[in-house]
Structures are given as C-alpha cells and as structure tokens.
N, C-alpha and C. Protein backbone atom coordinates (compact mmCIF):
# COMPACT_ATOMS: atom_id res chain seq x y z
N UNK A 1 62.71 38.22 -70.76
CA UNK A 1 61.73 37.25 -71.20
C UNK A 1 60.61 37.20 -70.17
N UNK A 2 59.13 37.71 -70.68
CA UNK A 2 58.00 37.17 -69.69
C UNK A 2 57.79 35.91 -69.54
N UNK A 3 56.91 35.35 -68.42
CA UNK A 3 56.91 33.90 -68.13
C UNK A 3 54.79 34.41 -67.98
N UNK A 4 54.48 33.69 -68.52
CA UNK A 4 53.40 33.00 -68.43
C UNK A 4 52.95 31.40 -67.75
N UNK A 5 52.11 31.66 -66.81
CA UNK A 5 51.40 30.31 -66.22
C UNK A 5 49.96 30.17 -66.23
N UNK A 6 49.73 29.30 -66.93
CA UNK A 6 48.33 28.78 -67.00
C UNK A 6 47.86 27.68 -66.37
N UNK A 7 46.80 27.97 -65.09
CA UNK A 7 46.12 26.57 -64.33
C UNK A 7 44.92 26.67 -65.29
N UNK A 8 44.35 25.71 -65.11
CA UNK A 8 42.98 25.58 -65.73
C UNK A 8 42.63 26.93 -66.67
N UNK A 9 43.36 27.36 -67.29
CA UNK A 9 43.49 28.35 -68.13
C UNK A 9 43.00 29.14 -68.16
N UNK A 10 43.88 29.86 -66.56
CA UNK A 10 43.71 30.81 -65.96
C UNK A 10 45.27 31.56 -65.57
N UNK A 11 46.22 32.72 -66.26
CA UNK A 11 47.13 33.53 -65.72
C UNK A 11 47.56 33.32 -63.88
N UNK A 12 48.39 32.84 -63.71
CA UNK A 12 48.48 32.64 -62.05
C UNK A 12 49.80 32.89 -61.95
N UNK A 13 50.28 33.47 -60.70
CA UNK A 13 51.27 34.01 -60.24
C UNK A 13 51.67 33.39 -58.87
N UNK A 14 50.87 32.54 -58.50
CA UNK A 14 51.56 31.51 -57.27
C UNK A 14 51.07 30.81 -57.73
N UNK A 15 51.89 29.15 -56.90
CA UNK A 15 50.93 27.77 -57.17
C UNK A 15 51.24 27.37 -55.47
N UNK A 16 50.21 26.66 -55.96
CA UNK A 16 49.37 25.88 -54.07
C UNK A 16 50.58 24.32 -54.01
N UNK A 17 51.35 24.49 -53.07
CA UNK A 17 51.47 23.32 -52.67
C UNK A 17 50.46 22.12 -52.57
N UNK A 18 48.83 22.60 -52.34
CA UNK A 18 47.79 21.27 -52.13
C UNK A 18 47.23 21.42 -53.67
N UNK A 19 47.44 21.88 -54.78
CA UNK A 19 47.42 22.01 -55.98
C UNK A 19 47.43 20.09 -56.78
N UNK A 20 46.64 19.73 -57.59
CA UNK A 20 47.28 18.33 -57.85
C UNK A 20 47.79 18.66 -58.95
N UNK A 21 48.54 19.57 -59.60
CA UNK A 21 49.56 19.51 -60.05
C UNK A 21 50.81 19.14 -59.40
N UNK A 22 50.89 20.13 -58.54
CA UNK A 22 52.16 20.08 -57.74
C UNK A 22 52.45 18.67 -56.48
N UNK A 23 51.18 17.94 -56.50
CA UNK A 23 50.71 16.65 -55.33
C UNK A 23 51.30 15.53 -56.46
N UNK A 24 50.63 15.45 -57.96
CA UNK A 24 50.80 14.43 -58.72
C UNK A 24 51.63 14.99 -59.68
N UNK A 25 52.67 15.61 -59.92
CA UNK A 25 52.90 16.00 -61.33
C UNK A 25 52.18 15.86 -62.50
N UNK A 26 50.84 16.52 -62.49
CA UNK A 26 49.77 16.69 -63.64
C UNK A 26 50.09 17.99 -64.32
N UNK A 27 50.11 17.44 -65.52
CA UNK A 27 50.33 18.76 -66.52
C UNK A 27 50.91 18.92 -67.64
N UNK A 28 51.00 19.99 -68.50
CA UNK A 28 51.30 19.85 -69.81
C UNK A 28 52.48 21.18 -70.08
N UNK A 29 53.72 21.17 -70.52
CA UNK A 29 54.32 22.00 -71.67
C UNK A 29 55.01 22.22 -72.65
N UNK A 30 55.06 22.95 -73.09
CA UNK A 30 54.15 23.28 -74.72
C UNK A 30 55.55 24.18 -75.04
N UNK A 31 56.60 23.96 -75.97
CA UNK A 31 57.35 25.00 -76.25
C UNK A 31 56.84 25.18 -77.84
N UNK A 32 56.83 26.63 -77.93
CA UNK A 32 56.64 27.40 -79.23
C UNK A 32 57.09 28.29 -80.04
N UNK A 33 57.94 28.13 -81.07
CA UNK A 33 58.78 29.37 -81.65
C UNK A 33 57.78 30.21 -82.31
N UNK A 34 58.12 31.74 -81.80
CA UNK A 34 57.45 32.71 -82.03
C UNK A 34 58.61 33.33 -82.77
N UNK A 35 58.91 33.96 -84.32
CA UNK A 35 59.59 34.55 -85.49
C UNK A 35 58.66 36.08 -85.80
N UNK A 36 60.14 37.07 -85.65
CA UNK A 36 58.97 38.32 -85.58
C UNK A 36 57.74 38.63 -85.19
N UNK A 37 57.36 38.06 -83.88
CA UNK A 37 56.01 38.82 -83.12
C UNK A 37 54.65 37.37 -83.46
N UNK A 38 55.30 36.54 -84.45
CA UNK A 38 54.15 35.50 -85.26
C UNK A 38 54.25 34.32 -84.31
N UNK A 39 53.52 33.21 -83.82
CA UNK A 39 53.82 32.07 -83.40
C UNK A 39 53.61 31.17 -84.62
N UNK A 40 54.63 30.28 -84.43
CA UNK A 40 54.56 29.57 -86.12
C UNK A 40 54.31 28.15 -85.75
N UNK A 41 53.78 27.41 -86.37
CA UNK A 41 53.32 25.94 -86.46
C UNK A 41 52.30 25.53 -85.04
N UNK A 42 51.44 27.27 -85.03
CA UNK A 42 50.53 26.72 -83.91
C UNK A 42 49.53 25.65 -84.48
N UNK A 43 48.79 25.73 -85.25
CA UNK A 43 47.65 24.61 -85.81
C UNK A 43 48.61 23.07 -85.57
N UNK A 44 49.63 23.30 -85.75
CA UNK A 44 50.09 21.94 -85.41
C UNK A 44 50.17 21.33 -83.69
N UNK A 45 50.80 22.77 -83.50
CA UNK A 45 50.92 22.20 -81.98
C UNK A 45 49.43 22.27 -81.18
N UNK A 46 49.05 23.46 -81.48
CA UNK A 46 46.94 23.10 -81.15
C UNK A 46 46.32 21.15 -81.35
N UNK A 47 46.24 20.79 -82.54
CA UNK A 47 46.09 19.69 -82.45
C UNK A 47 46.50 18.55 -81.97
N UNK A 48 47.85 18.74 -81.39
CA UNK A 48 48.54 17.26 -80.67
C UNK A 48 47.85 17.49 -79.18
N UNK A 49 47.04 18.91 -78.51
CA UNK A 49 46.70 19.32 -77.53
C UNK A 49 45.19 18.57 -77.15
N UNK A 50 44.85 18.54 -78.84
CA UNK A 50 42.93 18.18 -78.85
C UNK A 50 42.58 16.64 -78.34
C-alpha cells in the first residue's frame, strides 16, 4: 500500500516538528474507498471538504 501526504497540498515526505500541524494538531483525514482503480463517492466527500 502507497502512503500519500499532503501539506498545503503539496506531496511531502518529512514533517517539521515546528510545523503547526504537528505544534497544534491542525488538520484533516479523509478515508476513501477506491473499487477497481475508481474512487467512489468522491463528489460527496469533495463537498463536506468545501
């Protein structure tokens, strides 16, 4: 399984201890079932995001 991380929606492969994510626990995630290669009920989960 790949892991994807998005800061400011940007691909990142370390995080900063002086980060205010990691200072305040700021942040968002998002689980998504993906069925044969498709992600399904994105328009739904997109909008609880907006």
């Amino acid at each position: 399984m790949s892991r994807i991380v998005l800061i400011n929606g940007k691909k990142q492969t370390k995080l900063s201890v002086f980060n205010r994510l990691t200072q305040f626990g700021d942040g968002l995630f998002e689980t998504c079932l993906v069925k044969e290669g498709r992600l399904l009920l994105w328009n739904e989960h997109f909008a609880r995001l907006e």
